[in-house]
C-alpha atoms as a PDB file:
ATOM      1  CA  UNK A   1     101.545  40.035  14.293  1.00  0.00           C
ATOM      2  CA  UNK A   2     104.787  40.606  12.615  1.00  0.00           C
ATOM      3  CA  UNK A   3     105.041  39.916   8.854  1.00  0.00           C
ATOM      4  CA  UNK A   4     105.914  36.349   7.885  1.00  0.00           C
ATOM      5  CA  UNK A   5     108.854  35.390   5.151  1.00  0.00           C
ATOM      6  CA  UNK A   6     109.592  31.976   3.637  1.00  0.00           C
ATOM      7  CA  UNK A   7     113.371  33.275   4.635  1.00  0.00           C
ATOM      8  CA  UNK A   8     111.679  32.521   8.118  1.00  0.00           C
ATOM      9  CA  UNK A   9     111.061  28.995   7.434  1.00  0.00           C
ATOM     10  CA  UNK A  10     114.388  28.151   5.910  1.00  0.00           C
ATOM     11  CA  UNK A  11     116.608  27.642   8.993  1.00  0.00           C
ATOM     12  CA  UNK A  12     114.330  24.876  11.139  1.00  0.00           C
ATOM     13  CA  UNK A  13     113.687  23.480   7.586  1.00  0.00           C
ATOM     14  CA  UNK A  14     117.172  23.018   7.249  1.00  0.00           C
ATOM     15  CA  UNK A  15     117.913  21.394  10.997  1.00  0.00           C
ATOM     16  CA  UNK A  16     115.076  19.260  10.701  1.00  0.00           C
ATOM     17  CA  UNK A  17     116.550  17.658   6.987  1.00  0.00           C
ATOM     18  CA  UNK A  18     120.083  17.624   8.614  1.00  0.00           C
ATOM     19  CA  UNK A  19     119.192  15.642  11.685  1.00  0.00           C
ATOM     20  CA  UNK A  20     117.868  12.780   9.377  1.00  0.00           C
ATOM     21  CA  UNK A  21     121.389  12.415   7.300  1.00  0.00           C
ATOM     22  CA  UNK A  22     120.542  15.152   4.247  1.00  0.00           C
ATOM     23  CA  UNK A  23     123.054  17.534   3.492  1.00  0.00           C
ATOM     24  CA  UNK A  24     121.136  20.631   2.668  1.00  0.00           C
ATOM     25  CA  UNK A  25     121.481  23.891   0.353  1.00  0.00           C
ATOM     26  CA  UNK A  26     119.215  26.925  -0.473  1.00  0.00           C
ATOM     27  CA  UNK A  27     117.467  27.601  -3.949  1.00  0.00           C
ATOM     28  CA  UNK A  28     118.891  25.096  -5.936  1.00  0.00           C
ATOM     29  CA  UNK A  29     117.817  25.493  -9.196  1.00  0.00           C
ATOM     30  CA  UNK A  30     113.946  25.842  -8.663  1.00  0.00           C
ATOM     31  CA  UNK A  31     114.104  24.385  -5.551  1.00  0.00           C
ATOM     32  CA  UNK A  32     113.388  26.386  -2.208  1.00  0.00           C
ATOM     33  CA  UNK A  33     115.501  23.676  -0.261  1.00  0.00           C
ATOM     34  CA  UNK A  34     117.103  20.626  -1.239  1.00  0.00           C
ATOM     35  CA  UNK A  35     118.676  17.684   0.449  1.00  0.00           C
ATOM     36  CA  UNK A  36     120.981  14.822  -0.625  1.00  0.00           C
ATOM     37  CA  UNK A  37     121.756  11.694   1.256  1.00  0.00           C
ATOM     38  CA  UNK A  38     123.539   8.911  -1.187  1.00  0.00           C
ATOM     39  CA  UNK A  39     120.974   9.004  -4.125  1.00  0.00           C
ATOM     40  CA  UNK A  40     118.095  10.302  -2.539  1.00  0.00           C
ATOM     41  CA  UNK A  41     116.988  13.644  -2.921  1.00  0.00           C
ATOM     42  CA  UNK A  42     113.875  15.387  -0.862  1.00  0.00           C
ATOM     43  CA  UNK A  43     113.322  19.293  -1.820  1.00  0.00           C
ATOM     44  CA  UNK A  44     111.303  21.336  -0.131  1.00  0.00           C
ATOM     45  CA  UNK A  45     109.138  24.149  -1.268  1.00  0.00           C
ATOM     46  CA  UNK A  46     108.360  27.149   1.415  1.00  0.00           C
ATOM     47  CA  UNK A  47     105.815  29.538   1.720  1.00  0.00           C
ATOM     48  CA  UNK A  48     103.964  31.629   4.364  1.00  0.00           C
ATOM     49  CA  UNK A  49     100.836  29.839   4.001  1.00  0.00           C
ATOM     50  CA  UNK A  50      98.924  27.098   1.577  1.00  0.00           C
ATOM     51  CA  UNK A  51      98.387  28.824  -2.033  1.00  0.00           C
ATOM     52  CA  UNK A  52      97.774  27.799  -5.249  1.00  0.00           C
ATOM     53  CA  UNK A  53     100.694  28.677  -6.180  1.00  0.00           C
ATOM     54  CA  UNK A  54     102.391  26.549  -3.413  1.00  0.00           C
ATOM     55  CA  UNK A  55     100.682  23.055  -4.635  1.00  0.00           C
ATOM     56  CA  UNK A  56     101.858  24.335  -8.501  1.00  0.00           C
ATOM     57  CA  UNK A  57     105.332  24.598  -7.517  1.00  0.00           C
ATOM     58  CA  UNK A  58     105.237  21.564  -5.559  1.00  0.00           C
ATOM     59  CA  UNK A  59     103.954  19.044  -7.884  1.00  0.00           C
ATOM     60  CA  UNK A  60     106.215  20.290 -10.740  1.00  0.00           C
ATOM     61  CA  UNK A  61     109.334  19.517  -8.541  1.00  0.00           C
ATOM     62  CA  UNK A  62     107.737  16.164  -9.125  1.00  0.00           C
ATOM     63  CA  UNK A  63     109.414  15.949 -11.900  1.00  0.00           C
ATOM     64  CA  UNK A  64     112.739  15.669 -10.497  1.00  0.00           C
ATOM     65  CA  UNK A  65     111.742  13.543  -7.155  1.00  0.00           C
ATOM     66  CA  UNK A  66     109.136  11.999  -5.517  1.00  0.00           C
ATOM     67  CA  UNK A  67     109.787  13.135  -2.333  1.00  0.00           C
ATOM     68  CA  UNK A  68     108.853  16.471  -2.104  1.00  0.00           C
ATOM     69  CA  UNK A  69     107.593  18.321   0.750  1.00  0.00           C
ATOM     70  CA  UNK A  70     105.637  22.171   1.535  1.00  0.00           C
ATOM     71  CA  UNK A  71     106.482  23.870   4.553  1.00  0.00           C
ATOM     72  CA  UNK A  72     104.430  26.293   5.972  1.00  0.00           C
ATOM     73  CA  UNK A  73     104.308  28.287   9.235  1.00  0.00           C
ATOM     74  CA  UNK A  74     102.180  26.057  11.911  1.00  0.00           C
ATOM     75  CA  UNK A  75      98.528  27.240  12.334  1.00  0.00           C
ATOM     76  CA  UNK A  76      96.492  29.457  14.825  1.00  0.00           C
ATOM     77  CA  UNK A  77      93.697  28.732  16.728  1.00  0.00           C
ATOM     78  CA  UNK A  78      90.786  26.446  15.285  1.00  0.00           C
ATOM     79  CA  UNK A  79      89.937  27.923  12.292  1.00  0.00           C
ATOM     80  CA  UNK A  80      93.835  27.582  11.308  1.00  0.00           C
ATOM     81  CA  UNK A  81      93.906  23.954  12.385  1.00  0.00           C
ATOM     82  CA  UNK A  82      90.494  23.709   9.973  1.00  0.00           C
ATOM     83  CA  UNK A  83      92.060  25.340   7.172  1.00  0.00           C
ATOM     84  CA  UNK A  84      95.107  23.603   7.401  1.00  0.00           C
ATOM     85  CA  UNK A  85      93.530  20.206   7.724  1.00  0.00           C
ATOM     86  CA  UNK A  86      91.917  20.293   4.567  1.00  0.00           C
ATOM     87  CA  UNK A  87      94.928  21.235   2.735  1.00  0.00           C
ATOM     88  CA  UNK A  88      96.621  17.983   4.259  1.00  0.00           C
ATOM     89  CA  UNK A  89      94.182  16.267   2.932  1.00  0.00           C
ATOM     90  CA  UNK A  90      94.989  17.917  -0.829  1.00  0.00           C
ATOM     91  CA  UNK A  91      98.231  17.325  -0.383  1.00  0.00           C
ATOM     92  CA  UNK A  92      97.869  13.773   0.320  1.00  0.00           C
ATOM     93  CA  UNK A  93      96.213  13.389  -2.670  1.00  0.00           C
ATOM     94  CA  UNK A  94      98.953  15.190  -4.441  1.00  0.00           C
ATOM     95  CA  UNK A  95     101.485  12.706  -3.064  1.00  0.00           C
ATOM     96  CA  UNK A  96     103.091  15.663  -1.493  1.00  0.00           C
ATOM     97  CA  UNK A  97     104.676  15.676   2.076  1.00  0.00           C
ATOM     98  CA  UNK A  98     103.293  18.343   4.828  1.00  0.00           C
ATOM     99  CA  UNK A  99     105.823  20.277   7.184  1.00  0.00           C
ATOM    100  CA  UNK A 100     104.740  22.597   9.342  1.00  0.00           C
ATOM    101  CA  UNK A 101     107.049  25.210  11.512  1.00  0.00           C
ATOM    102  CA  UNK A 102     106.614  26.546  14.881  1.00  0.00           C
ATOM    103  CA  UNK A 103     108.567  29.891  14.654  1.00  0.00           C
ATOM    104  CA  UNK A 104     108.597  30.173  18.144  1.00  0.00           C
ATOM    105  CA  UNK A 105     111.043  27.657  19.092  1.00  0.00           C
ATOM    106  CA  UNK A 106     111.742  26.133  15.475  1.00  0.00           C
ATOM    107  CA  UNK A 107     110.103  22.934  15.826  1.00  0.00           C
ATOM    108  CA  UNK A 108     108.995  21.417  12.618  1.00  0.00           C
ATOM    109  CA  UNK A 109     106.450  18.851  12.701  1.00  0.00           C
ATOM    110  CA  UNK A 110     105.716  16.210  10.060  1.00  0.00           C
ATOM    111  CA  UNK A 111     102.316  15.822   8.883  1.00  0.00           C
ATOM    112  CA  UNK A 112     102.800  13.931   5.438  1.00  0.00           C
ATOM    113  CA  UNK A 113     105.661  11.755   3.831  1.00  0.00           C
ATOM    114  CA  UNK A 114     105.393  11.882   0.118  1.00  0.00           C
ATOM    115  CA  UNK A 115     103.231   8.729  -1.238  1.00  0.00           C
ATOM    116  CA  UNK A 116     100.900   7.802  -3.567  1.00  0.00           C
ATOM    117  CA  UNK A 117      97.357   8.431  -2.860  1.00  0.00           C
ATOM    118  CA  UNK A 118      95.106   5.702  -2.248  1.00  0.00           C
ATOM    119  CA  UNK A 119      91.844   6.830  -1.775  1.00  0.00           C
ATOM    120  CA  UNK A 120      89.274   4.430   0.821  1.00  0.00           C
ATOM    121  CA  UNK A 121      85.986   4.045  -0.616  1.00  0.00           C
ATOM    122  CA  UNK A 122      83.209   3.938   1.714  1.00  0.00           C
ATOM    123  CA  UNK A 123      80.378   1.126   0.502  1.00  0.00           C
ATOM    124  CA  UNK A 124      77.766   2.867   2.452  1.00  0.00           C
ATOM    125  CA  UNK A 125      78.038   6.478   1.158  1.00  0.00           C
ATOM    126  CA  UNK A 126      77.930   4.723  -2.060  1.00  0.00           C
ATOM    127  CA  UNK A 127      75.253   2.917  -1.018  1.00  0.00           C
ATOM    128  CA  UNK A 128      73.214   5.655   0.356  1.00  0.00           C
ATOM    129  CA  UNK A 129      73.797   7.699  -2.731  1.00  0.00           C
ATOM    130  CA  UNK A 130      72.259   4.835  -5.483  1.00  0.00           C
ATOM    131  CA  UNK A 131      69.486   4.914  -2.826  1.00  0.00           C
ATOM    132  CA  UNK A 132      68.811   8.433  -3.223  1.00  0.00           C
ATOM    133  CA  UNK A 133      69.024   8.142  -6.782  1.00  0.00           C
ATOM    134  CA  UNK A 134      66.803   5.535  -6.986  1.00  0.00           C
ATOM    135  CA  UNK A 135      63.551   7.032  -4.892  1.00  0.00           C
ATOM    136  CA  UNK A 136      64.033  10.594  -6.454  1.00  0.00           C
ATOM    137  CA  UNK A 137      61.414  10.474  -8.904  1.00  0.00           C
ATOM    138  CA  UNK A 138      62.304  12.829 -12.181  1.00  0.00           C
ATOM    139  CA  UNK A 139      65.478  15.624 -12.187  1.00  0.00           C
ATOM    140  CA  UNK A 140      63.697  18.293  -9.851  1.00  0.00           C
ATOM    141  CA  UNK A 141      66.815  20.125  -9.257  1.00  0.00           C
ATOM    142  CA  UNK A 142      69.362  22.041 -10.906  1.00  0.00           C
ATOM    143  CA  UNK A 143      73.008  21.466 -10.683  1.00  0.00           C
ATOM    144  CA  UNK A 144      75.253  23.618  -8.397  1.00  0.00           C
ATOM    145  CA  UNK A 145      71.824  24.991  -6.744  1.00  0.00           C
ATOM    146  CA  UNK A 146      72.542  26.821  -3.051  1.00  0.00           C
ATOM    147  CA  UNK A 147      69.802  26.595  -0.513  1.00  0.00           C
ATOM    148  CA  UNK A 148      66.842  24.060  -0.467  1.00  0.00           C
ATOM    149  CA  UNK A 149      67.319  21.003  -2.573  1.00  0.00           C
ATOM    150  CA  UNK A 150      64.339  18.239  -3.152  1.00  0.00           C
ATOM    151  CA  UNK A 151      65.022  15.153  -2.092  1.00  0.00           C
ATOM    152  CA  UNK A 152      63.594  11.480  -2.462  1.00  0.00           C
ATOM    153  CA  UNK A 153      62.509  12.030   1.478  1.00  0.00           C
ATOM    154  CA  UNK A 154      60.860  15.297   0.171  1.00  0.00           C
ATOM    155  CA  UNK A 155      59.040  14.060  -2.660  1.00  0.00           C
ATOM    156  CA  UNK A 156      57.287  11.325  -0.392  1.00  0.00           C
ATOM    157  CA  UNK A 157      56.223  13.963   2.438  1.00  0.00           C
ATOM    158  CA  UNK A 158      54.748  15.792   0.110  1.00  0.00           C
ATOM    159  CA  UNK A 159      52.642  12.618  -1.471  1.00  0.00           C
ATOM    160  CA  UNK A 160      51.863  11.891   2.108  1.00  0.00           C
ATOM    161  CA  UNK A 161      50.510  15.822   2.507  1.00  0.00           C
ATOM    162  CA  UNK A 162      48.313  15.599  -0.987  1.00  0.00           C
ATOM    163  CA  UNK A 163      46.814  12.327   0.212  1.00  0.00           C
ATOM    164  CA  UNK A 164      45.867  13.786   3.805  1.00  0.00           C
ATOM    165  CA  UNK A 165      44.803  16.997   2.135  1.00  0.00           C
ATOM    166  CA  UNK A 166      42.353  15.320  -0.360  1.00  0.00           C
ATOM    167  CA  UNK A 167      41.238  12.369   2.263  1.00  0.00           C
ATOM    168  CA  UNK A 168      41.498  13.816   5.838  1.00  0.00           C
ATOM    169  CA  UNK A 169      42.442  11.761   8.593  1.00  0.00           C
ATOM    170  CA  UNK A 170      44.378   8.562   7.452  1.00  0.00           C
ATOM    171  CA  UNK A 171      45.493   5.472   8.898  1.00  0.00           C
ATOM    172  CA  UNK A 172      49.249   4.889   8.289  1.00  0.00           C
ATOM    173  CA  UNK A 173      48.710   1.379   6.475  1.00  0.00           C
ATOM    174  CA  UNK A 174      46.373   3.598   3.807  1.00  0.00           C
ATOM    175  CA  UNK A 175      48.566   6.347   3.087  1.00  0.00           C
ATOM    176  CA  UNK A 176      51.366   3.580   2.723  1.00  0.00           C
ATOM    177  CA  UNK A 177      49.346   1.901   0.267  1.00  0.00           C
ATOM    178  CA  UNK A 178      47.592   4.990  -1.822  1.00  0.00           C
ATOM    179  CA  UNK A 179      50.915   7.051  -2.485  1.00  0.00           C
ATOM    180  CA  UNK A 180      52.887   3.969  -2.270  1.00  0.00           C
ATOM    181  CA  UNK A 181      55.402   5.557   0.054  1.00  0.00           C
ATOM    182  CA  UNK A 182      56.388   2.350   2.254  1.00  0.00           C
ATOM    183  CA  UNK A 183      57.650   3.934   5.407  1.00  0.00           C
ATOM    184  CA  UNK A 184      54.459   6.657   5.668  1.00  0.00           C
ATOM    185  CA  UNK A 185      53.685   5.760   9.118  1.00  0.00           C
ATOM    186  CA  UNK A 186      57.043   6.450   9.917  1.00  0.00           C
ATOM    187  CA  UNK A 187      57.623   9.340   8.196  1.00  0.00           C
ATOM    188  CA  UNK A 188      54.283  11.301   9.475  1.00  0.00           C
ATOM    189  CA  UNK A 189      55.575   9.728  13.088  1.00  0.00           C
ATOM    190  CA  UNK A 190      58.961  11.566  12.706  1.00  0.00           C
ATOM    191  CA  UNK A 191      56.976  14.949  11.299  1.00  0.00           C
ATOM    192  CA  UNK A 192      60.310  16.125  10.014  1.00  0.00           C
ATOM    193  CA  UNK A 193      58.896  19.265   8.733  1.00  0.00           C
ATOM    194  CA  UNK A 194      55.824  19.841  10.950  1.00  0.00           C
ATOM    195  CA  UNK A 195      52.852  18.594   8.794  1.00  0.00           C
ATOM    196  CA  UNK A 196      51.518  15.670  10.277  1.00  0.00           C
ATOM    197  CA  UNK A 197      49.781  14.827  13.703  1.00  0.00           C
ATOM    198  CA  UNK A 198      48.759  11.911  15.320  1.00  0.00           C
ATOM    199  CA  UNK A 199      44.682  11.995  15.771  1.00  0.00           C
ATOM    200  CA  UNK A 200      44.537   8.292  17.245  1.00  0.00           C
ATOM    201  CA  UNK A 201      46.878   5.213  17.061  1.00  0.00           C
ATOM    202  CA  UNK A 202      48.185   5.247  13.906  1.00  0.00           C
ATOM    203  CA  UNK A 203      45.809   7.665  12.742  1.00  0.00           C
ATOM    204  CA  UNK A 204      47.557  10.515  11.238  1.00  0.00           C
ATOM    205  CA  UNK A 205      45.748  14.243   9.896  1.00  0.00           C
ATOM    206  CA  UNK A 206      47.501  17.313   8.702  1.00  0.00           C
ATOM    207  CA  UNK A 207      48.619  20.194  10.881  1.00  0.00           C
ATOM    208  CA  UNK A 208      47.894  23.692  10.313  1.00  0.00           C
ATOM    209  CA  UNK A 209      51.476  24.269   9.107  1.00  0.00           C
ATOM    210  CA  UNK A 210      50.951  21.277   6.398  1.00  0.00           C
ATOM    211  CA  UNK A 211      47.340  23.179   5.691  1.00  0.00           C
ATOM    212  CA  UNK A 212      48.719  26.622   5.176  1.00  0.00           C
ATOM    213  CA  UNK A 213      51.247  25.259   2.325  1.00  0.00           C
ATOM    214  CA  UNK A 214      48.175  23.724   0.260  1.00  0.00           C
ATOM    215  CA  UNK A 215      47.884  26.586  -1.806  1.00  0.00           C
ATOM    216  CA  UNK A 216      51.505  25.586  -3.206  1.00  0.00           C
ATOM    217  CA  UNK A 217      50.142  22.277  -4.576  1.00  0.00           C
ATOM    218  CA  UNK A 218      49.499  21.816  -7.741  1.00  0.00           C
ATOM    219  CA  UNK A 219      45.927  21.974  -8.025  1.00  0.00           C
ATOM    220  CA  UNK A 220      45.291  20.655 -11.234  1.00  0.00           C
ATOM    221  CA  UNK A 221      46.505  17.398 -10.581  1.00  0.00           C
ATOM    222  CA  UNK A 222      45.864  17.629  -7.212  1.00  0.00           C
ATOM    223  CA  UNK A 223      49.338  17.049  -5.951  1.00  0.00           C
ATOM    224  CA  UNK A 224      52.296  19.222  -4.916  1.00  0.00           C
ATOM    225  CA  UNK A 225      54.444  20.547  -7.395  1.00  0.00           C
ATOM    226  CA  UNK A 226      58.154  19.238  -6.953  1.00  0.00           C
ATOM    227  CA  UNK A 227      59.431  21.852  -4.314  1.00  0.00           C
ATOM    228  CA  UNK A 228      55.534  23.222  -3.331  1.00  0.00           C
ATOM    229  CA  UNK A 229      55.890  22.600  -0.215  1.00  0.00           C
ATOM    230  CA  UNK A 230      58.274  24.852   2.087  1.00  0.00           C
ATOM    231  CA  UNK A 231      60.261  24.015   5.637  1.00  0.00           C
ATOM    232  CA  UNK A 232      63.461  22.763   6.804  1.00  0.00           C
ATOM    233  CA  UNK A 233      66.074  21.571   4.328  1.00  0.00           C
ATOM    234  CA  UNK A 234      66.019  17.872   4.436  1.00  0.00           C
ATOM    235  CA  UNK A 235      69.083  15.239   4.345  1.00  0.00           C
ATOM    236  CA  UNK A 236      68.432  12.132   2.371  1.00  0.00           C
ATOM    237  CA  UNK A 237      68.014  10.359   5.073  1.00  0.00           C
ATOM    238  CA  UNK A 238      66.473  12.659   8.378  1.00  0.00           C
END
């Protein structure tokens, strides 16, 4: 693929600004491109692809307008579109407009007009997250961690695995109401990480996979340690 120049950029830039009223000049000042239509005035910063630098430049032209745009050649295949979806979504938050150029055939599309962000807040991922926050019981992980993480879902299993290991075969009602873990029938139902199986109607016992982790508990107080337990990485809510 032939090397890529903001120079490239500059003349569908141009037609694009010109065919909605701007007259339009080259590296004004610190501006890449800038148009003027009355008292309105859009500049335009260019660049090969999304940098740093790019946003930097960008949001100090906000200084002179708010309506600044990036331009940037248009994307490749789905990775591209990936990549250049999430730096939409950056600029957006930026205020900053989104061009994108087609080199082929000089189309420019328009992905973002310059605005102030407004971000939507979703009640139920805030909800969720209180709810995790709530069940976790004590700080068992370390901020910025990579890899398994224990969760409130976790934390019950594994009270749900110490009862079964210390009582055998358990009716769900009587794990529910010994480790006080409300939804143990359901959990030990669901067997998220391979533990529990069903010996009669609601009659659950541990499997050899739950058996083989007991020498991770904690045997002192006859419980797991946070963590003791290994298997599949669990969401907050499987």
């Amino acid at each position: 693929m032939a090397d890529l120049y903001e120079t490239d950029l500059y003349a569908p830039v141009k037609a694009h600004l010109e065919a909605a009223g701007y007259t339009v000049k080259a590296e004004v000042g610190p501006a890449d491109v800038m148009g003027v239509a009355g008292d309105e005035v859009v500049l335009v910063e260019l660049k090969a692809g999304f940098s740093l630098v790019l946003l930097q430049q960008a949001v100090a032209r906000q200084a002179i307008t708010d309506m600044v745009y990036v331009a940037v050649p248009r994307w490749r295949g789905r990775a591209g579109w990936r990549a250049f979806k999430g730096n939409l979504g950056l600029c957006r938050r930026l205020g900053l407009g989104v061009l994108s150029v087609r080199l082929a055939d000089g189309f420019v599309e328009v992905h973002a007009d310059p605005a102030p962000f407004r971000p939507r807040k979703s009640p139920a991922r805030r909800a969720r997250l209180l709810g995790e926050f709530a069940r976790r019981a004590g700080d068992p992980n370390t901020g910025g961690t990579r890899g398994k993480v224990m969760t409130a879902y976790r934390q019950d299993a594994e009270r749900l695995a110490a009862h079964l290991a210390a009582q055998g075969a358990c009716r769900g009602a009587e794990v529910a109401r010994a480790t006080g873990v409300a939804r143990a029938t359901e959990m030990m139902r669901t067997n998220h990480y391979g533990w529990f199986e069903r010996q009669g109607r609601g009659v659950y016992a541990l499997t050899e996979v739950g058996l083989a982790e007991l020498d991770c508990f904690d045997q002192d107080q006859g419980a797991p340690a946070p963590g003791a337990l290994s298997g599949r990485k669990t969401p907050e809510t499987p």
